[in-house]
N, C-alpha and C. Protein backbone atom coordinates (compact mmCIF):
# COMPACT_ATOMS: atom_id res chain seq x y z
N UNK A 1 -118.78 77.53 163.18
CA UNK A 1 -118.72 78.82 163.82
C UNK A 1 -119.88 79.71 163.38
N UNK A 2 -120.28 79.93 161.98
CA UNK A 2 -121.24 80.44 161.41
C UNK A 2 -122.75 80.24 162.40
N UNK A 3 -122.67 78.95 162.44
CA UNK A 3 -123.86 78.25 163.47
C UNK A 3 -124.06 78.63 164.18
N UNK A 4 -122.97 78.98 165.12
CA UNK A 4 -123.18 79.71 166.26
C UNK A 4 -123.98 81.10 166.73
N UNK A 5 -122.78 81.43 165.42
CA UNK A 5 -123.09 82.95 165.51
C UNK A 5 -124.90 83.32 165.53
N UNK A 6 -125.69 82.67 164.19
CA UNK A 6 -126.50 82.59 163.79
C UNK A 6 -127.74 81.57 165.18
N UNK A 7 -127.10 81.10 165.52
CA UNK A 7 -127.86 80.75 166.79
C UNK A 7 -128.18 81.51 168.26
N UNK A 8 -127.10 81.93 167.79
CA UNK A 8 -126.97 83.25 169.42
C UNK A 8 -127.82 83.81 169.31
N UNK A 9 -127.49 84.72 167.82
CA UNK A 9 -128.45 85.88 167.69
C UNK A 9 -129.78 85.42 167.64
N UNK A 10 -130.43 84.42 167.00
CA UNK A 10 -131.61 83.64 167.46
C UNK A 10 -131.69 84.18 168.61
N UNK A 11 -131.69 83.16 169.78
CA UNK A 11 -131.84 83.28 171.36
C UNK A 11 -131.67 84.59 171.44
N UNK A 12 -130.89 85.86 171.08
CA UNK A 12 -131.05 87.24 171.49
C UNK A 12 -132.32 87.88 171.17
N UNK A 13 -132.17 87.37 169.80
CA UNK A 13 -133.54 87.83 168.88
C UNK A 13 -135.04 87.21 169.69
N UNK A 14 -135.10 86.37 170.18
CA UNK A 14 -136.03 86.03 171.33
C UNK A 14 -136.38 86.15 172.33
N UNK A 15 -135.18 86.37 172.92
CA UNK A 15 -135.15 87.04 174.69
C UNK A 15 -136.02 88.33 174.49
N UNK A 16 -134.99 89.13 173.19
CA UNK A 16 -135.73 90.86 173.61
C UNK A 16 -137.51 90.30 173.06
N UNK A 17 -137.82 89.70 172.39
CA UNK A 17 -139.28 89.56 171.77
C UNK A 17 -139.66 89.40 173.50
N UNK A 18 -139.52 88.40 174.07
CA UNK A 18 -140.34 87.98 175.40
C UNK A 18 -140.28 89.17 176.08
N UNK A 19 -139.10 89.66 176.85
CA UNK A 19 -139.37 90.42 177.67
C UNK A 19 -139.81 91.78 176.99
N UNK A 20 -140.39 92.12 175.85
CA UNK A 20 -140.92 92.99 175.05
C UNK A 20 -142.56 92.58 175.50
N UNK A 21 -142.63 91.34 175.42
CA UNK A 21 -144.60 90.81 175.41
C UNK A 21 -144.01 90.81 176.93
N UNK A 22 -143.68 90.69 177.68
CA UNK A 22 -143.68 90.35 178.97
C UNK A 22 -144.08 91.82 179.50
N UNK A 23 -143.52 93.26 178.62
CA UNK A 23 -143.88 94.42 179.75
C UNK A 23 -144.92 95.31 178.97
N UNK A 24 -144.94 95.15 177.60
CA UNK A 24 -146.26 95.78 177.03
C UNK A 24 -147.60 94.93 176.97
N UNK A 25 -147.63 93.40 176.96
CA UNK A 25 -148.89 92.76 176.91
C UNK A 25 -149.70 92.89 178.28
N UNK A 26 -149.25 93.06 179.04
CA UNK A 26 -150.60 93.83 180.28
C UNK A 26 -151.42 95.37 180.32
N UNK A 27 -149.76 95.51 179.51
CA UNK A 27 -150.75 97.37 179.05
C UNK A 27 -151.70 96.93 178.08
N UNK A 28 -151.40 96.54 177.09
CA UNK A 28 -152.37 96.14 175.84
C UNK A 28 -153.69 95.46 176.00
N UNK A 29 -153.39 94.68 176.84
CA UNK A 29 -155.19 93.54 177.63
C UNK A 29 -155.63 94.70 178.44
N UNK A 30 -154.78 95.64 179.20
CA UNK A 30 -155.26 96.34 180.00
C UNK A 30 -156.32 97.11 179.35
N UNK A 31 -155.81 97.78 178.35
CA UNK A 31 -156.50 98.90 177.71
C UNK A 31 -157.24 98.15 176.72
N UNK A 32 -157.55 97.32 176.36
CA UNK A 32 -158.49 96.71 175.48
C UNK A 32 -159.64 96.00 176.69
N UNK A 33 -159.32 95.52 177.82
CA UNK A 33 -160.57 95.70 178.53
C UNK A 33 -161.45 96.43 179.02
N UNK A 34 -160.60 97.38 179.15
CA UNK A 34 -160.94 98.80 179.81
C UNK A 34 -161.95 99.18 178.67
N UNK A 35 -161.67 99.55 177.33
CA UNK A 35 -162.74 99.77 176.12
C UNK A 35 -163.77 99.02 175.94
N UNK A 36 -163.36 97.72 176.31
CA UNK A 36 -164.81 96.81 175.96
C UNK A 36 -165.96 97.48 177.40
N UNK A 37 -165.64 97.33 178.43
CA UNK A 37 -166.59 97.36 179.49
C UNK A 37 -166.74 98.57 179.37
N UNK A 38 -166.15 99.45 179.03
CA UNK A 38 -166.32 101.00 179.13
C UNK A 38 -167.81 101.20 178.00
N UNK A 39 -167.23 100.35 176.88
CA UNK A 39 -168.40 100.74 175.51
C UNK A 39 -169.52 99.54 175.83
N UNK A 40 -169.51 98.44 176.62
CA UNK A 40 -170.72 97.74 176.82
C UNK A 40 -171.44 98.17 177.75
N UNK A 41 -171.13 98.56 179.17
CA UNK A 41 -171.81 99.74 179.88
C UNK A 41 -172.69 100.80 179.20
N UNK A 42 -171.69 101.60 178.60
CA UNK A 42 -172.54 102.52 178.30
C UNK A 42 -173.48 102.48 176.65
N UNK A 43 -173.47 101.69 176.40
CA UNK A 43 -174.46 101.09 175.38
C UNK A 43 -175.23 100.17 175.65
N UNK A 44 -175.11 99.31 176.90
CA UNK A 44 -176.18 98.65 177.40
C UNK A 44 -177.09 99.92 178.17
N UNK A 45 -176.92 101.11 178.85
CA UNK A 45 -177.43 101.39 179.92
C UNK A 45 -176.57 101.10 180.88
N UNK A 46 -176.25 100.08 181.05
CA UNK A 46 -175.62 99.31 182.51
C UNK A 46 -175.04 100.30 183.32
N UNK A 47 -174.28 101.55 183.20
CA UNK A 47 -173.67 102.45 183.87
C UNK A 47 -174.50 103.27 184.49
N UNK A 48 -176.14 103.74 183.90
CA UNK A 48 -176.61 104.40 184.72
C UNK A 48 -177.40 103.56 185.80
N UNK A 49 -177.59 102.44 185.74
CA UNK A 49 -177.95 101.82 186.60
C UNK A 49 -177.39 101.30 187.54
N UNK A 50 -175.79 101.16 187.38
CA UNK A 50 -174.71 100.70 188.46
C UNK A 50 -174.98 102.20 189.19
N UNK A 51 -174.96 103.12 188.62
CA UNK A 51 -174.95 104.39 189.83
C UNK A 51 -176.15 104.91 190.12
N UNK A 52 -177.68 104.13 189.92
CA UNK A 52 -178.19 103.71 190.55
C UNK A 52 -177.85 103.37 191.92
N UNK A 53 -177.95 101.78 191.84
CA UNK A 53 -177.92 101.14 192.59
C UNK A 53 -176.94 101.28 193.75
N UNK A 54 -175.77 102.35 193.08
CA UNK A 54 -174.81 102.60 194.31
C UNK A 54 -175.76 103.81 195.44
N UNK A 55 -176.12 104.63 194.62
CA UNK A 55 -177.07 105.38 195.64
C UNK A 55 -178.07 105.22 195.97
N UNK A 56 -178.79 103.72 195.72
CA UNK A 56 -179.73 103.07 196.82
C UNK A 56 -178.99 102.80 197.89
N UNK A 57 -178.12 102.21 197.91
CA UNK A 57 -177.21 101.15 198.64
C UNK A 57 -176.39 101.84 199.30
N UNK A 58 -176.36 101.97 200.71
CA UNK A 58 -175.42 103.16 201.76
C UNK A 58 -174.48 102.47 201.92
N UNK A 59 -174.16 101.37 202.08
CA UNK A 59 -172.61 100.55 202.46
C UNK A 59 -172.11 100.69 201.21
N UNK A 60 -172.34 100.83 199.90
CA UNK A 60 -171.16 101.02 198.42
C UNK A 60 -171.27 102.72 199.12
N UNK A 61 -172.69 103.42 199.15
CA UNK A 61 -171.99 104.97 199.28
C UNK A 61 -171.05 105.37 200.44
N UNK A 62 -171.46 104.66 201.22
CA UNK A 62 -169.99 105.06 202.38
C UNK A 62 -168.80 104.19 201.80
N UNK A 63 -168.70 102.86 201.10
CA UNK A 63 -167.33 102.74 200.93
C UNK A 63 -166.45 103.63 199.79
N UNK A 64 -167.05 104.40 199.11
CA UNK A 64 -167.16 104.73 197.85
C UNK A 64 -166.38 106.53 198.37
N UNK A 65 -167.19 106.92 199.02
CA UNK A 65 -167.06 108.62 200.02
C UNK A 65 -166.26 107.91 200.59
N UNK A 66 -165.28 107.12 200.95
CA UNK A 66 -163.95 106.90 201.48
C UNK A 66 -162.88 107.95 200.46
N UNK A 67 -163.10 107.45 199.51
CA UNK A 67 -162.12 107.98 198.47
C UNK A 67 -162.93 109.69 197.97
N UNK A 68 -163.06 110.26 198.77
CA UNK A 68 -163.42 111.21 198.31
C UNK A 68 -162.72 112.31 199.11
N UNK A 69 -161.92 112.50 200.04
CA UNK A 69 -160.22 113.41 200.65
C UNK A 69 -159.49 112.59 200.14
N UNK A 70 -159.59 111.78 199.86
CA UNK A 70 -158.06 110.60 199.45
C UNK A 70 -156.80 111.89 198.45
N UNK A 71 -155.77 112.22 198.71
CA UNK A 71 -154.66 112.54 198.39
C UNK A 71 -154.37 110.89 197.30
N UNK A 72 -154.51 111.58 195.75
CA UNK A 72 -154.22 110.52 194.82
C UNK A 72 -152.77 110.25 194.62
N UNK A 73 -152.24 111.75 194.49
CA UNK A 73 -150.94 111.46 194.28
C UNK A 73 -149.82 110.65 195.25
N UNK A 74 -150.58 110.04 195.90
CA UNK A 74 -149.53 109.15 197.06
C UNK A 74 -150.00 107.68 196.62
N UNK A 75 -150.99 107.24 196.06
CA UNK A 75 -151.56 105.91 195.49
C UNK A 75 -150.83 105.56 194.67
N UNK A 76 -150.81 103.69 194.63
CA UNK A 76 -150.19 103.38 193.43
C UNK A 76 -150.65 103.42 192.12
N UNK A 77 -151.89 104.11 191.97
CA UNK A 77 -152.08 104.44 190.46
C UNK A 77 -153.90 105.37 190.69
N UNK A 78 -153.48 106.07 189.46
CA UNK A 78 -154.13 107.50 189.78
C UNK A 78 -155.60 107.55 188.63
N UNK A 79 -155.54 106.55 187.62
CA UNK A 79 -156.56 106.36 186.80
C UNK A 79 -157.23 104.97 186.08
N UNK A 80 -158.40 104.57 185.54
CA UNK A 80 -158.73 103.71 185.42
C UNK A 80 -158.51 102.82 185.06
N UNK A 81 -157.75 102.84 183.85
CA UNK A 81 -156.85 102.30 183.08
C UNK A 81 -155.49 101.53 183.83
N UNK A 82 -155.16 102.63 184.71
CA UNK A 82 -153.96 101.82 185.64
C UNK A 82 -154.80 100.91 186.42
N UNK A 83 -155.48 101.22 187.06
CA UNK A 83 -157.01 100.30 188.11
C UNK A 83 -156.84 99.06 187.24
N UNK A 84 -157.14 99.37 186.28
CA UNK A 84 -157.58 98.03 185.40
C UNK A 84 -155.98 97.04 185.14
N UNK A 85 -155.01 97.47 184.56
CA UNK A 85 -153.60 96.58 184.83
C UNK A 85 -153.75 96.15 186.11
N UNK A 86 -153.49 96.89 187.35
CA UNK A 86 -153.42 96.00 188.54
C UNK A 86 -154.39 95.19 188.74
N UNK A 87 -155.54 94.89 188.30
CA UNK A 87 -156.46 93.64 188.69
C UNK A 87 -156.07 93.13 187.91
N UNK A 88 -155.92 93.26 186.22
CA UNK A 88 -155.13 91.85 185.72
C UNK A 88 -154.41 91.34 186.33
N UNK A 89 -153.25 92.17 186.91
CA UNK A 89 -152.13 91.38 187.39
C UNK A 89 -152.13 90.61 188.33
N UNK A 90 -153.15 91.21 189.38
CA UNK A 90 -153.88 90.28 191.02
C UNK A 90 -155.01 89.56 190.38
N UNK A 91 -155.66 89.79 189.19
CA UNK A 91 -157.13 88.81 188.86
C UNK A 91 -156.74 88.10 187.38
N UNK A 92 -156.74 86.87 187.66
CA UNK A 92 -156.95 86.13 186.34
C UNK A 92 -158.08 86.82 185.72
N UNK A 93 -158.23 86.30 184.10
CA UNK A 93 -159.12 86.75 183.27
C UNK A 93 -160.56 86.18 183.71
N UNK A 94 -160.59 84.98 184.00
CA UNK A 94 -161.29 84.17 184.24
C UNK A 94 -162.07 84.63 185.17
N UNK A 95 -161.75 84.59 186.71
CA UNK A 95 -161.99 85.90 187.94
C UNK A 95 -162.64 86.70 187.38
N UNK A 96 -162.45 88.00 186.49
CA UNK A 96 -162.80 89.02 186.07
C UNK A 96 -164.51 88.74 185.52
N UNK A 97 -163.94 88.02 184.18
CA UNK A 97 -165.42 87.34 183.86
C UNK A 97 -166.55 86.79 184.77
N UNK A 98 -166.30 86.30 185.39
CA UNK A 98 -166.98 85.77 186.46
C UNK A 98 -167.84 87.44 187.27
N UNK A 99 -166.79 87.90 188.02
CA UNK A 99 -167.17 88.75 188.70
C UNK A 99 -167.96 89.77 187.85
N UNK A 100 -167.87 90.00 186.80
CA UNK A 100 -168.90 90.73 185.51
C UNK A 100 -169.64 90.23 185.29
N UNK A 101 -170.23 88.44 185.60
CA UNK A 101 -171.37 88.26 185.18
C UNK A 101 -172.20 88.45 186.32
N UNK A 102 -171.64 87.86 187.32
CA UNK A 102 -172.59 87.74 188.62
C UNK A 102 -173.00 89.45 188.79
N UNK A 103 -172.25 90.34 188.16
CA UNK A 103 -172.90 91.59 189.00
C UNK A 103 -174.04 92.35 187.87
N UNK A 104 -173.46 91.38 186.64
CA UNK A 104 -174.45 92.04 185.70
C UNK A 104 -175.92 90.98 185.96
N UNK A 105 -175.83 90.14 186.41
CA UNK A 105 -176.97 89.44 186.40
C UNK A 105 -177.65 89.68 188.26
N UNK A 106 -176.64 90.73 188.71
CA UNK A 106 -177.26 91.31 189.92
C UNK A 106 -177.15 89.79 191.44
N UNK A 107 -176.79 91.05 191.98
CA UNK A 107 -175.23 90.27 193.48
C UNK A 107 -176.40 90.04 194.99
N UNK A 108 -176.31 88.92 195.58
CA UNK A 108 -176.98 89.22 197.19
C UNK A 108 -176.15 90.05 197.57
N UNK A 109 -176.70 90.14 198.32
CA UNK A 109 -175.87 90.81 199.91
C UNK A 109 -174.63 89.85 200.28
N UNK A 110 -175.12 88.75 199.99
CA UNK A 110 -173.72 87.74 200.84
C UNK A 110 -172.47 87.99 199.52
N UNK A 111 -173.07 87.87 198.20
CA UNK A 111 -172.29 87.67 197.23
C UNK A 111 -171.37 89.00 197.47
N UNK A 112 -172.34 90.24 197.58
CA UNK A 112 -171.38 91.47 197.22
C UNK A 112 -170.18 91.29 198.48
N UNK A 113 -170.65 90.68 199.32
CA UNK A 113 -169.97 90.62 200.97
C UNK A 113 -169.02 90.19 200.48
N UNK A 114 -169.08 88.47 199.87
CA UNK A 114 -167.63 87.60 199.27
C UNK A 114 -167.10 88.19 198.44
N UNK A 115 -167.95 89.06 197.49
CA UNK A 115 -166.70 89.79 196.50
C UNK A 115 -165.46 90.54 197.31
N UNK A 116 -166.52 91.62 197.92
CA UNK A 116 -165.30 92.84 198.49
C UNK A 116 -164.34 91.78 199.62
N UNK A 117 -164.75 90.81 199.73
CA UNK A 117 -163.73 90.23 200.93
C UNK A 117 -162.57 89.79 199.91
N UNK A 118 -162.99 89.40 198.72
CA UNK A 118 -162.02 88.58 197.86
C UNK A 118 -160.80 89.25 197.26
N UNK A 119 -161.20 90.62 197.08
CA UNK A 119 -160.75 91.84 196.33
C UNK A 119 -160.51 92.72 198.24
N UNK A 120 -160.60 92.63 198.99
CA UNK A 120 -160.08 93.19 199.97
C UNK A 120 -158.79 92.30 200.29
N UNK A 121 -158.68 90.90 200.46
CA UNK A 121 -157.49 89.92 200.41
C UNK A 121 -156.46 90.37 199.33
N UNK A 122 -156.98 90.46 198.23
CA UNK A 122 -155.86 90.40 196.98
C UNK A 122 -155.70 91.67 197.20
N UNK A 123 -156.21 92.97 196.95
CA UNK A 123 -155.18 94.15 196.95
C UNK A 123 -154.84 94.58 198.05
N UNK A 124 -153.50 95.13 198.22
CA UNK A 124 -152.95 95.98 199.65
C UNK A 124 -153.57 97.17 199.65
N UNK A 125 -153.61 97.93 201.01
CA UNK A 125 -154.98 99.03 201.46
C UNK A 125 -154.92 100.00 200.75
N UNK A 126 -153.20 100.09 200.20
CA UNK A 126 -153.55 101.89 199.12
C UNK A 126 -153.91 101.57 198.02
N UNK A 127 -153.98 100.36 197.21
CA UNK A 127 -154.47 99.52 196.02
C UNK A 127 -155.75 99.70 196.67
N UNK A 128 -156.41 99.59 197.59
CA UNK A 128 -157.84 99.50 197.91
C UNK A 128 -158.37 100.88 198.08
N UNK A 129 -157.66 102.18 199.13
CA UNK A 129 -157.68 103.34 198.76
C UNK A 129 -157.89 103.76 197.07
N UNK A 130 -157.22 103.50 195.98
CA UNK A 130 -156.47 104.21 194.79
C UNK A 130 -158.36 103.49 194.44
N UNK A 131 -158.79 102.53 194.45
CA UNK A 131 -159.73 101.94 193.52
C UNK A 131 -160.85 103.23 194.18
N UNK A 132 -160.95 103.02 195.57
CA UNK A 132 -162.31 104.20 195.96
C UNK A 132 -162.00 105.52 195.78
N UNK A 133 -160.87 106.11 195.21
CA UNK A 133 -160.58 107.14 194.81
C UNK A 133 -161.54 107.64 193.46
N UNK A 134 -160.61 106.42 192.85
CA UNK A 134 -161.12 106.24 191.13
C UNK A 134 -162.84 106.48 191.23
N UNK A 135 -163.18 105.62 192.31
CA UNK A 135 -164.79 105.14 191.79
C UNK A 135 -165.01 106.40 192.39
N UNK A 136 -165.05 107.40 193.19
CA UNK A 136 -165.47 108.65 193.56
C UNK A 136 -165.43 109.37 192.61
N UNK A 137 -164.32 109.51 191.98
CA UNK A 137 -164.37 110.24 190.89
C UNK A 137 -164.92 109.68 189.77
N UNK A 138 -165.05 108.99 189.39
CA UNK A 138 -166.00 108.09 187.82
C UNK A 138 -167.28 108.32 188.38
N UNK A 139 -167.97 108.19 189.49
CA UNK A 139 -168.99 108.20 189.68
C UNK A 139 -169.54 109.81 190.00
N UNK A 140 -168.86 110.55 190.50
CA UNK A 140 -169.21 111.85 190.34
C UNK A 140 -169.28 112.86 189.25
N UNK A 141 -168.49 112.01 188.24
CA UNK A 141 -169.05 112.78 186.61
C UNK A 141 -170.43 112.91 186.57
């Protein structure tokens, strides 16, 4: 009987651990990616040159001035950090990496085309709204 007892509580003692990593470990990758690219950007340079290149480039500035009336408070998430959980959750890590190298080592035209098609498939339109919100505002600091 002792066994039991001592076994249950095991399996209890485990369940709450999982579904504990199950609802804080996306916040936690979330916000630890979010810091790395945030502090390699802006210690490479790389940030003033992404907004650069967005205001060479009239198809990122018109997709970009989409999100610029956007009503945030109706989106499913209102800041970068949230931005960043929902692509974990729609983008493997792997995905991510990828898509950070190719843009740091600079995108065709076809590539940037397949990206936004890839990332237009995976998120639904107010997930796609909420991101050109964000980038209107990050980029207008």
């Amino acid at each position: 009987m002792k066994f039991l007892k001592i076994f249950l509580s095991f399996i209890i003692i485990i369940g709450i651990v999982g579904i504990a990593v199950y609802y804080f470990a996306p916040k936690i990758i979330a916000d630890q990616v979010m810091e790395q690219v945030t502090v390699e950007l802006e210690d490479s340079g790389q940030l003033e040159n992404i907004k650069q290149e967005i205001k060479n480039d009239p198809q990122l500035q018109a997709f970009i001035e989409e999100g610029k009336n956007i009503d945030s408070s109706q989106l499913p998430f209102q800041t970068k950090e949230e931005a960043t959980r929902v692509l974990l959750k729609k983008f493997n890590i792997r995905e991510l990496q990828e898509i950070q190298a190719k843009a740091k080592n600079g995108m065709t035209a076809e590539e940037k085309q397949a990206l936004y098609n890839q990332i237009e498939s995976t998120l639904s339109e107010d997930e796609m709204l909420a991101l050109k919100a964000i980038l209107y505002k990050e980029l207008s600091k």
